[in-house]
Protein backbone atom coordinates (compact mmCIF):
# COMPACT_ATOMS: atom_id res chain seq x y z
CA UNK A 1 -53.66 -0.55 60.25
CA UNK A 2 -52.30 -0.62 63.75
CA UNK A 3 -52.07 3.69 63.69
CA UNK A 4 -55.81 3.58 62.68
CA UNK A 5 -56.27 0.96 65.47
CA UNK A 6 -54.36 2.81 67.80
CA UNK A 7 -56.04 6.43 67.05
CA UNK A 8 -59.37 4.69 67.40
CA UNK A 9 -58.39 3.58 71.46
CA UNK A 10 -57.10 7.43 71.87
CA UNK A 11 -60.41 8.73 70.44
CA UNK A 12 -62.38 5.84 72.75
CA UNK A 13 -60.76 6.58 75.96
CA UNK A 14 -59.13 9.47 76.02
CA UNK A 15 -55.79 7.98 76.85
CA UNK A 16 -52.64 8.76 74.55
CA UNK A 17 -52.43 5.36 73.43
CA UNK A 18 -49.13 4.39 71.45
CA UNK A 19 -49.12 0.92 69.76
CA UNK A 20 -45.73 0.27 69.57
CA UNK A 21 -45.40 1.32 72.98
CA UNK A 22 -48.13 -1.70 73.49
CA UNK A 23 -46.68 -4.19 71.97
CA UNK A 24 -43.12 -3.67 73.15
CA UNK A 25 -44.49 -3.95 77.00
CA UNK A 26 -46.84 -7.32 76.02
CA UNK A 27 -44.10 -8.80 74.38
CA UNK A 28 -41.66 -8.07 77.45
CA UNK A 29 -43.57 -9.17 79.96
CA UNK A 30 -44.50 -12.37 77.79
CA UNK A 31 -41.00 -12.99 77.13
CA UNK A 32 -39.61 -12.50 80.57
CA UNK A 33 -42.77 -15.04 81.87
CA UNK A 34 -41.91 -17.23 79.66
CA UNK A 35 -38.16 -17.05 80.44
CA UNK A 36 -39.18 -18.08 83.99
CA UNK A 37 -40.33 -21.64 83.04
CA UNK A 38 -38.92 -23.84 84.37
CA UNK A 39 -40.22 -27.07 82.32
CA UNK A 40 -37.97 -27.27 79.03
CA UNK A 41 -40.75 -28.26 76.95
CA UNK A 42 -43.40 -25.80 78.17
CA UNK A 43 -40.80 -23.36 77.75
CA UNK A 44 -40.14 -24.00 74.61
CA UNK A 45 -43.71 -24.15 73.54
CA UNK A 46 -44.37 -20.49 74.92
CA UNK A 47 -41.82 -19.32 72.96
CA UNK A 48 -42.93 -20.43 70.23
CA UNK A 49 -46.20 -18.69 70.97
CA UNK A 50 -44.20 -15.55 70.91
CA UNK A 51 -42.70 -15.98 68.05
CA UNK A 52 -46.07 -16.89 66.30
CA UNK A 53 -48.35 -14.12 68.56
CA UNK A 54 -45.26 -11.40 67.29
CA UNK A 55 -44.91 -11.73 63.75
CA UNK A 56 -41.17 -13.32 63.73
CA UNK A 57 -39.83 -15.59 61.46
CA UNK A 58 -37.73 -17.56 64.15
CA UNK A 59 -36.55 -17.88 67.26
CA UNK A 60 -33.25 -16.01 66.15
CA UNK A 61 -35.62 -12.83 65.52
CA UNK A 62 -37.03 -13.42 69.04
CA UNK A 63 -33.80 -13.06 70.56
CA UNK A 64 -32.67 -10.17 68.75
CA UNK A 65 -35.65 -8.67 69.97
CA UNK A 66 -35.28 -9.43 73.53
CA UNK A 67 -31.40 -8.32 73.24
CA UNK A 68 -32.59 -5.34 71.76
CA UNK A 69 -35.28 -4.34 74.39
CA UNK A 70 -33.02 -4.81 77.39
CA UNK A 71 -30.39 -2.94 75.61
CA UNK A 72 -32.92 0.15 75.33
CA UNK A 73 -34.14 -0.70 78.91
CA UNK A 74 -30.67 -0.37 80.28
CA UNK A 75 -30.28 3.13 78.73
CA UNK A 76 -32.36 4.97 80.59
CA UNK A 77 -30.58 4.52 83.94
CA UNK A 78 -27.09 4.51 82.48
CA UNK A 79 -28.40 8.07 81.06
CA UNK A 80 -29.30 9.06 84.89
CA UNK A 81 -26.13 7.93 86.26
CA UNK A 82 -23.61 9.50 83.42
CA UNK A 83 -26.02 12.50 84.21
CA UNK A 84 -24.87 13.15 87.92
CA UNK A 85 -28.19 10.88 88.68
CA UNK A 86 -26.11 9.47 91.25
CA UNK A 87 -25.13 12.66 93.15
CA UNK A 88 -27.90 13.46 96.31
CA UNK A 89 -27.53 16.79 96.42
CA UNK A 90 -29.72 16.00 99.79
CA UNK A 91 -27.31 14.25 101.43
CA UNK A 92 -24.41 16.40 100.59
């Protein structure tokens, strides 16, 4: 359902529209707002919006998710330095 959903937005506006893509940026930004709270019991009731709003069974699957999408977050840079990303050719 969420293909046909996400074909349909593609088709619509003309922009090369990825769902999962989507969802993984909603749900990192929501979690990292949330994460900001500083009122215990608002906190914890916007996480539990998350967890609702995503699908997960409990809080446990919320944090695997969030340890899984900084984990894939920090690969991309670690991939730039281990790449001679950190050599400036300019400045050498």
């Amino acid at each position: 359902m969420a293909s046909k959903i996400a074909q349909k937005i593609k088709q619509g506006t003309g922009v090369d529209f990825h769902w999962h893509l989507a969802r993984h940026a909603f749900f990192n930004r929501a979690y990292a707002a949330a994460a900001e709270i500083q009122d215990r019991e608002e906190k914890k009731i916007r996480m539990a919006d998350l967890i609702v709003w995503g699908g997960w069974e409990s809080p446990d699957s919320l944090d695997i998710y969030s340890r899984r999408a900084r984990r894939e977050r920090a690969k991309t840079p670690l991939k730039i330095w281990q790449h001679g990303g950190n050599v400036w050719n300019a400045l050498n």
